[in-house]
Protein backbone atom coordinates (compact mmCIF):
# COMPACT_ATOMS: atom_id res chain seq x y z
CA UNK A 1 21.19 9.96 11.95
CA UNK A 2 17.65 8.51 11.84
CA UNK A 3 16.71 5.63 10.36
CA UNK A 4 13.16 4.23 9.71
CA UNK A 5 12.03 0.62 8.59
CA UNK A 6 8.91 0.95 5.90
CA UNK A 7 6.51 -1.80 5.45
CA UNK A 8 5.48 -3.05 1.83
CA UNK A 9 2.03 -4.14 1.46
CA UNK A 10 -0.29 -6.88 0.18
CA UNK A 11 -3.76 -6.83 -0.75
CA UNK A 12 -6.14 -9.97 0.87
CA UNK A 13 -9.47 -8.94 0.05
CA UNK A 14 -11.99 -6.61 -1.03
CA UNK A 15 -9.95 -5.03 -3.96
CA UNK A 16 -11.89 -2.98 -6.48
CA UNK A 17 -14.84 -2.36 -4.09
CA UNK A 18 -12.32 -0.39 -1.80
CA UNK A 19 -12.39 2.34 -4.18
CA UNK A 20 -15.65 3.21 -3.57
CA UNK A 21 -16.08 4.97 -0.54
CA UNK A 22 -17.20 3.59 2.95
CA UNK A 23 -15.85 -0.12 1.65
CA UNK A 24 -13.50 -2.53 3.36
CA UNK A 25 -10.40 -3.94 2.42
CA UNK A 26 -7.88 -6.68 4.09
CA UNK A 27 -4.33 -5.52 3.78
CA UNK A 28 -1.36 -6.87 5.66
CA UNK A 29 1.98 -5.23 5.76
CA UNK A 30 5.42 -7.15 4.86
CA UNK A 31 8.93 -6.51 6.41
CA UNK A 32 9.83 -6.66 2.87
CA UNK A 33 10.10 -2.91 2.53
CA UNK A 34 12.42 0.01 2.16
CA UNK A 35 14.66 1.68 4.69
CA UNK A 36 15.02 5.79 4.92
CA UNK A 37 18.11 7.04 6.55
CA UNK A 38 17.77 10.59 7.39
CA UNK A 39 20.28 13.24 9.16
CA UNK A 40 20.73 17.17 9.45
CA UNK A 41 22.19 18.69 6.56
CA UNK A 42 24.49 21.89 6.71
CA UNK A 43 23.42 23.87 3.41
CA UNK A 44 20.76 22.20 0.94
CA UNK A 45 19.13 18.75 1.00
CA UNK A 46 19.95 15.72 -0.97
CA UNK A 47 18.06 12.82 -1.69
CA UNK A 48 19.36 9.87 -2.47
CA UNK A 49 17.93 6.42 -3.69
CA UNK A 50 19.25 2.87 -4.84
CA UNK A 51 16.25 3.42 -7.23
CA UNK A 52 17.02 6.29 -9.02
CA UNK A 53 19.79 7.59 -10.83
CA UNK A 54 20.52 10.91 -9.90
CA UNK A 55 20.38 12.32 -6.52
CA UNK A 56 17.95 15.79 -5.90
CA UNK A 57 19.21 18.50 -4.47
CA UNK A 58 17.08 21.11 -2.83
CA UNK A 59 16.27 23.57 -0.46
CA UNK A 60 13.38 22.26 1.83
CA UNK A 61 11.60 25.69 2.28
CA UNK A 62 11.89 25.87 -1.61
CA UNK A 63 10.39 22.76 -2.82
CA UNK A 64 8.57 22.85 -5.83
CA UNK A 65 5.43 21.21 -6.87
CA UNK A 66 6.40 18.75 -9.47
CA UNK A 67 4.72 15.44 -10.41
CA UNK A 68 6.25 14.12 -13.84
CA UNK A 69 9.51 13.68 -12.83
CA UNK A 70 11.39 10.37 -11.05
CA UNK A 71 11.08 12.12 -7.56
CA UNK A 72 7.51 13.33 -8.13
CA UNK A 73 6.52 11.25 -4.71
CA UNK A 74 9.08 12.22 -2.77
CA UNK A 75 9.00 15.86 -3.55
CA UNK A 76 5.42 15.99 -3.13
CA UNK A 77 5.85 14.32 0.73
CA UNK A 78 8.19 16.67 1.46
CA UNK A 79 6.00 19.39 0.09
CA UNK A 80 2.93 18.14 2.29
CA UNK A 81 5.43 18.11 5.28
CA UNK A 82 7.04 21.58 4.59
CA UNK A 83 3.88 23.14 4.20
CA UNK A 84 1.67 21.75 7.02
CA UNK A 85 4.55 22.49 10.15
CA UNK A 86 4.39 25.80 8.15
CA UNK A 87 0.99 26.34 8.42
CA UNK A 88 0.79 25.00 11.77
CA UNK A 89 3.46 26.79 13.10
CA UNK A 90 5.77 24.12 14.47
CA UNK A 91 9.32 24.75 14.47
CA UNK A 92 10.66 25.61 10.33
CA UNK A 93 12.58 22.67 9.11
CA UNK A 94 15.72 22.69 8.40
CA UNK A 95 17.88 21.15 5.50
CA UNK A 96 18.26 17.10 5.44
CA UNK A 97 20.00 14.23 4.01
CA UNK A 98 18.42 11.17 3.34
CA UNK A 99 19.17 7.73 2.09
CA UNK A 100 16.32 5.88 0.83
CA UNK A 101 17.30 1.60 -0.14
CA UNK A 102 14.22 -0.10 -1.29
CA UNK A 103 14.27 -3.69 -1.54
CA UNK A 104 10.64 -3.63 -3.12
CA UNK A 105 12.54 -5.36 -5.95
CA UNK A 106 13.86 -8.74 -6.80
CA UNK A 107 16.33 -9.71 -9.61
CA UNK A 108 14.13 -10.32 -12.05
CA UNK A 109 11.84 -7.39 -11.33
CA UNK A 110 9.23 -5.38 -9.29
CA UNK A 111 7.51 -7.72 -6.88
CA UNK A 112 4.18 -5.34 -6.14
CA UNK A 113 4.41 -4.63 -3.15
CA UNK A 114 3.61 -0.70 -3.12
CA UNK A 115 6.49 0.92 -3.19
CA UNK A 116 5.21 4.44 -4.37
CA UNK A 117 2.92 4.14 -1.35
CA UNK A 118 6.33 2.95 0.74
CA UNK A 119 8.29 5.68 -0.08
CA UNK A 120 5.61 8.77 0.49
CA UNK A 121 5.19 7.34 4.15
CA UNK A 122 8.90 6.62 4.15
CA UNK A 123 9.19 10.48 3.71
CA UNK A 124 6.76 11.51 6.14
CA UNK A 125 7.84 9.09 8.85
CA UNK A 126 11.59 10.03 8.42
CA UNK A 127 10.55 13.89 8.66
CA UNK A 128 8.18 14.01 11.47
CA UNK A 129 11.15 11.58 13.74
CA UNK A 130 13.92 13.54 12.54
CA UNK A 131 12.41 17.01 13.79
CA UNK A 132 10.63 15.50 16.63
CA UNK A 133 7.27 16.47 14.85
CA UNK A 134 5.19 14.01 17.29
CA UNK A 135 2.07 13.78 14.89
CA UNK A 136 -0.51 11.68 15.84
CA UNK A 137 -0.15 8.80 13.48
CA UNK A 138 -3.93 9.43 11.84
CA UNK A 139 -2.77 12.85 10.76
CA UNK A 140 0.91 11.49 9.06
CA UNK A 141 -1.73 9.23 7.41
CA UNK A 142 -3.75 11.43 5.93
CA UNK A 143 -0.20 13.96 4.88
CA UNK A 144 0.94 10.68 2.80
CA UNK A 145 -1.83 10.35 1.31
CA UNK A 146 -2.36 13.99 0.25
CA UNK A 147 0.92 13.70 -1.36
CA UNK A 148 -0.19 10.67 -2.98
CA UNK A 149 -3.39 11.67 -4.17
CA UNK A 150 -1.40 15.02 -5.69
CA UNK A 151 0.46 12.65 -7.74
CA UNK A 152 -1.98 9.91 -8.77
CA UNK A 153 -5.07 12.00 -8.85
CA UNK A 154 -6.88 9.16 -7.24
CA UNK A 155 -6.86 5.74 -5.30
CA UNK A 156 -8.54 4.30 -2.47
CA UNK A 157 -5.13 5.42 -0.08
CA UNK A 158 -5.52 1.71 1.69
CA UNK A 159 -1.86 0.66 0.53
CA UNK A 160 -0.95 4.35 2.49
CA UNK A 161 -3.12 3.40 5.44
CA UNK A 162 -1.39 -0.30 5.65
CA UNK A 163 2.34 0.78 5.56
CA UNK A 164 1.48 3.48 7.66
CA UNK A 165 -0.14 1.46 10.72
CA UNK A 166 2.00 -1.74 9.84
CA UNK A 167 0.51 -5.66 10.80
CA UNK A 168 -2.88 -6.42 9.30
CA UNK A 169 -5.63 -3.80 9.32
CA UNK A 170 -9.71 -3.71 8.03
CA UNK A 171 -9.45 -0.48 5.86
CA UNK A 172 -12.69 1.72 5.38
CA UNK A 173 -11.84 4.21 2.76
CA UNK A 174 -12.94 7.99 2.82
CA UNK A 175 -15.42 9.92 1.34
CA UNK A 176 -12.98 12.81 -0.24
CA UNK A 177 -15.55 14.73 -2.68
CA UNK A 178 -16.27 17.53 -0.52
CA UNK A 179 -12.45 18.40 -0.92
CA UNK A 180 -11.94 18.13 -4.65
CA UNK A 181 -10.50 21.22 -5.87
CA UNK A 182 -10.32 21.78 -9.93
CA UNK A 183 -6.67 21.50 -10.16
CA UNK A 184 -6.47 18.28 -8.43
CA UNK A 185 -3.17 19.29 -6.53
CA UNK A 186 -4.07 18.02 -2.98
CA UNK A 187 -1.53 19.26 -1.17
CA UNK A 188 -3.54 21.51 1.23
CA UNK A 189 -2.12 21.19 4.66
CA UNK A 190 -5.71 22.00 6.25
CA UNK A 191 -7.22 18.80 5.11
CA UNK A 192 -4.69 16.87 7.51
CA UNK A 193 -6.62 17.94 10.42
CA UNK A 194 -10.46 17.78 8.62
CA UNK A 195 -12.34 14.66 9.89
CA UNK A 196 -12.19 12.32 6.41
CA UNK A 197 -15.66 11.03 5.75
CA UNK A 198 -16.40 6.80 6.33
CA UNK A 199 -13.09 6.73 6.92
CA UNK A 200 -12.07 3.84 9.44
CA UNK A 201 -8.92 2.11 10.05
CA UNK A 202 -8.86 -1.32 12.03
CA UNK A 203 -6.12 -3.13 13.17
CA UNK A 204 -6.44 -6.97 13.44
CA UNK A 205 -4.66 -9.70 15.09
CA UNK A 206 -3.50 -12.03 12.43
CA UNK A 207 -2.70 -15.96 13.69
CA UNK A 208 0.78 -16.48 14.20
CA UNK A 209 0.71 -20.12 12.79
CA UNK A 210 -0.87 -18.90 9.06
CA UNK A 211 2.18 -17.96 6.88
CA UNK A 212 1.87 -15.73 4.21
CA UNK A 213 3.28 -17.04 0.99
CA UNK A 214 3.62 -14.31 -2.08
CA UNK A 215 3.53 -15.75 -5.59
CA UNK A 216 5.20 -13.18 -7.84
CA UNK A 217 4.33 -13.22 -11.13
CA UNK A 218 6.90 -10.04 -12.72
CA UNK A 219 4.67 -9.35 -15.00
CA UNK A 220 3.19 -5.44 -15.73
CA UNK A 221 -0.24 -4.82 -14.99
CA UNK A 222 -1.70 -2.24 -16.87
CA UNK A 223 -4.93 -2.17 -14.93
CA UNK A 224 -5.72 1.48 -15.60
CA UNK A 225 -5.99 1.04 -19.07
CA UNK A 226 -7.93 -2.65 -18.81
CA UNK A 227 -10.84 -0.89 -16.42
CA UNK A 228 -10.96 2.30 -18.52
CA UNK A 229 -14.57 2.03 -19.55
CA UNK A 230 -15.81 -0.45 -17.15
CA UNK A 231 -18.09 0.37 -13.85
CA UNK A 232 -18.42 -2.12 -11.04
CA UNK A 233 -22.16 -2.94 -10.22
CA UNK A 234 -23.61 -2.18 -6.54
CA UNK A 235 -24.34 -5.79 -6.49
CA UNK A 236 -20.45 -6.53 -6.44
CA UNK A 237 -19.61 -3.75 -3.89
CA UNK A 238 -22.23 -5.16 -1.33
CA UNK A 239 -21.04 -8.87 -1.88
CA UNK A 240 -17.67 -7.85 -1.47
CA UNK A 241 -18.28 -5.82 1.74
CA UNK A 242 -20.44 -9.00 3.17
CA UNK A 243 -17.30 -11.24 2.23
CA UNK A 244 -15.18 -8.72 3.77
CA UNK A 245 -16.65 -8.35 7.01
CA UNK A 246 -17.20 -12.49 7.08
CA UNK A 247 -13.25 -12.61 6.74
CA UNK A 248 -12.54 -10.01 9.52
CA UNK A 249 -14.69 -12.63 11.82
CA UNK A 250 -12.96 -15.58 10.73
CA UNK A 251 -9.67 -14.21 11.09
CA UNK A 252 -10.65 -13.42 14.60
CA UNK A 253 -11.73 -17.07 15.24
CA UNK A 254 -8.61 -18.59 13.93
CA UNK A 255 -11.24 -20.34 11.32
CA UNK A 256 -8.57 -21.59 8.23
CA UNK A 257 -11.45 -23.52 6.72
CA UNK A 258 -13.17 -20.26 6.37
CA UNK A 259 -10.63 -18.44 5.54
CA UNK A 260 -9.96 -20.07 2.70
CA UNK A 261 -13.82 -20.22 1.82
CA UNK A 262 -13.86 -16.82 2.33
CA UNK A 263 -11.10 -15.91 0.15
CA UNK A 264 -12.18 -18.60 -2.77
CA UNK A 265 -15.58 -16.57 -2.53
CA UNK A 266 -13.86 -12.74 -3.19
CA UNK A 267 -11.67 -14.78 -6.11
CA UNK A 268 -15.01 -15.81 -7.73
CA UNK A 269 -16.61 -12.45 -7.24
CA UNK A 270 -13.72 -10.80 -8.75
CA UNK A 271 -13.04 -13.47 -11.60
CA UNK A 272 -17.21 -13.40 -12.74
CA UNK A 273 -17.08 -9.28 -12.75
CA UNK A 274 -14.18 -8.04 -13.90
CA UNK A 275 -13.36 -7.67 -18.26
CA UNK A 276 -10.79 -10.60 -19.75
CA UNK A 277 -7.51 -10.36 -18.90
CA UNK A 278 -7.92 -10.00 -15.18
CA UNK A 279 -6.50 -13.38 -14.98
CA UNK A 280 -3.31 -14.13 -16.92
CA UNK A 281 -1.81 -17.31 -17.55
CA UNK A 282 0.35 -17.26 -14.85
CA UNK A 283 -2.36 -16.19 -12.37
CA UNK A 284 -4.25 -18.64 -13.72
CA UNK A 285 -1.77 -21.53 -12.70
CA UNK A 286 -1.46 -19.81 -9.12
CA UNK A 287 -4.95 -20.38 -8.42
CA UNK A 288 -5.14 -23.70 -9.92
CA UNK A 289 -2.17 -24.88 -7.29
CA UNK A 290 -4.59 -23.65 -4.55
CA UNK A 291 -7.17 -26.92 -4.08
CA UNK A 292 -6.90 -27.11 -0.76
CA UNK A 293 -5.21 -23.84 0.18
CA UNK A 294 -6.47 -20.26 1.77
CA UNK A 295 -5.15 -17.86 -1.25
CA UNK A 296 -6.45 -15.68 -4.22
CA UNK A 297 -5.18 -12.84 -6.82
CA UNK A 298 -3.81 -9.80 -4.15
CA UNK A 299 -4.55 -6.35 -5.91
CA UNK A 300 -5.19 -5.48 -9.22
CA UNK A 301 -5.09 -8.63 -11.25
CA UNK A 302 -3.91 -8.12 -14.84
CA UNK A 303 -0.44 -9.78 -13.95
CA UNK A 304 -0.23 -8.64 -9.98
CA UNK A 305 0.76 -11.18 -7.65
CA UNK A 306 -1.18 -13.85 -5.64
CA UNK A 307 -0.50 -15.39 -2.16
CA UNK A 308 -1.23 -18.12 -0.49
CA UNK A 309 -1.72 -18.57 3.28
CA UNK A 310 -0.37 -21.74 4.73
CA UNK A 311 -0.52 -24.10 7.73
CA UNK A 312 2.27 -26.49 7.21
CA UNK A 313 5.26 -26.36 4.88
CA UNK A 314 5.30 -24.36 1.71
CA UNK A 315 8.10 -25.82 -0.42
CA UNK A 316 5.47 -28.21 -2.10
CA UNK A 317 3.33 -25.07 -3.47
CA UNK A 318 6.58 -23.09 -4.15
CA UNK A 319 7.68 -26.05 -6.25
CA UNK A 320 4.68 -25.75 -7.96
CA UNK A 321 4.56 -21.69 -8.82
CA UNK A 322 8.32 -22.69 -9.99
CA UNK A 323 7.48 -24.56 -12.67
CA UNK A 324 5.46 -21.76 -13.85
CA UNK A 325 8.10 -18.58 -13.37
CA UNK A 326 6.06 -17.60 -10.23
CA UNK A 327 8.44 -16.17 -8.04
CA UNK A 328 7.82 -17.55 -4.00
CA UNK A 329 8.65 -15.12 -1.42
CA UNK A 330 7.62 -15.76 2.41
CA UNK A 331 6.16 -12.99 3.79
CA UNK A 332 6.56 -11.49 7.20
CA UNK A 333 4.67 -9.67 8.59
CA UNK A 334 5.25 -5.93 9.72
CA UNK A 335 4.47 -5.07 13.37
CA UNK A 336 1.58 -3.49 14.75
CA UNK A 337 2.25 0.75 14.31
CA UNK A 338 1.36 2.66 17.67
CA UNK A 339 0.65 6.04 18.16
């Protein structure tokens, strides 16, 4: 048996603008994650999940291409997986048991910290280790997010790219439009080895002595909805690639004064151009607890979480997000992903 440790992940900056391609976004990776347990299986496949309530059974050269149902992200990784040591003639896979336990949850509720993005890389990982696949790590990237993308039709892949290469990483996303097809299925093998426009993935050192402090708010973001009709202006995506690229310097530097500049500047940015309701009441008190503190919003807004990155003990701010049903979680971070 195999078993593989999976990252969750958590936005810092440059949200919104990252979806536009050749943009950069700061996203570090959490030990808080899931956990895929994967071994040979003698007839046909089963997948099971402390997620989901009934197992799928299969046969791996017989997957089919589904995307509504509770499973949609794991069938469609091992779809992308099936098909591309197909296509590239590696050995044929064979039938498999996994075991997937996500603790991307907490009593109360989701925490948002990626877990659809978690469990397609979960799949890929456990699949190219269990068959001794040896894919270059860029290439399992872009195979999770194919299956992604064939589920969610869209997405800037940088919560993929994070789980996928673990610590902290700059993330440039790709120009895709020159591989749109009209049904939107994505799950072409052949675009795992095409070279992915602007797309550029940085790992950074992050300070040992800043901890990472998630405020969960448990509330459901329907950001989809919120930004149906709404367009960001090329002013925003410049100033939020020039904040960006300031905090990729100052993390380098060690610089917590301008970090927390830095951040406070992408918070304003984001607060003065997004539509009402980016900032819910409880976000609202997270950011008012953060005077003197490096933090902001982390994703989509509309009742995602916020973090905080401190110096010194936290149990002053957590008493503080308390008082306010904002759920503190310390946040480790992943290691560093080779190869």
């Amino acid at each position: 048996m195999t078993k593989i440790l999976i990252p969750g992940k958590l936005f810092l900056a440059g949200e919104y603008a990252i979806t536009h391609p050749g943009n950069t976004a700061l996203i570090a990776t959490t030990k808080t994650g899931l956990s895929v347990e994967i071994e040979s299986a003698a007839q046909t496949s089963v997948i099971h999940s402390n997620t989901i309530t009934t197992d799928w059974h299969f046969n791996i050269t017989e997957t089919a291409i589904v995307s509504t149902d509770d499973w949609r992200y794991v069938r469609a990784a091992v779809n992308i997986m099936q098909a591309y040591t197909t296509t590239n003639q590696f050995k044929p896979l064979s039938n498999i048991n996994v075991n997937i336990t996500s603790n991307l949850n907490s009593p109360f509720g989701k925490i948002g910290l990626g877990s659809s993005a978690a469990v397609v890389v979960g799949i890929v990982e456990a699949i190219n280790a269990q068959f001794n696949l040896k894919l270059p790590i860029l290439t399992r990237f872009k195979l999770a997010s194919l299956a992604h993308l064939h589920v969610q039709k869209n997405g800037s892949l940088g919560d993929i790219a994070a789980i996928m290469y673990g610590g902290v990483i700059a993330y440039q996303s790709p120009d895709l439009s020159s591989f749109r097809q009209n049904d939107e299925n994505w799950l072409r093998p052949s675009l795992a080895n095409k070279i992915w426009p602007k797309l550029h993935i940085a790992q950074l050192p992050w300070p040992p002595k800043w901890q990472l402090l998630l405020g969960a708010t448990l509330e459901s973001a329907d950001t989809k909805s919120a930004l149906e009709h709404f367009i960001l202006s090329k002013q925003f995506i410049t100033e939020s690639q020039q904040i960006v690229q300031n905090l990729i310097h100052t993390i380098a530097q060690e610089d917590y004064l301008q970090l927390a500049l830095g951040l406070r500047r992408n918070q304003e940015l984001l607060q003065n151009s997004l539509p009402t309701g980016y900032i819910t009441p409880k976000l609202a008190h997270l950011l008012e607890s953060l005077t003197n503190i490096a933090g902001k919003i982390s994703g989509a807004g509309f009742g995602d979480n916020g973090f905080a990155v401190l110096q010194n003990n936290a149990e002053q701010l957590e008493s503080v997000w308390q008082r306010y049903q904002i759920v503190a979680q310390p946040i480790i971070i992943s290691p560093q992903k080779r190869g």
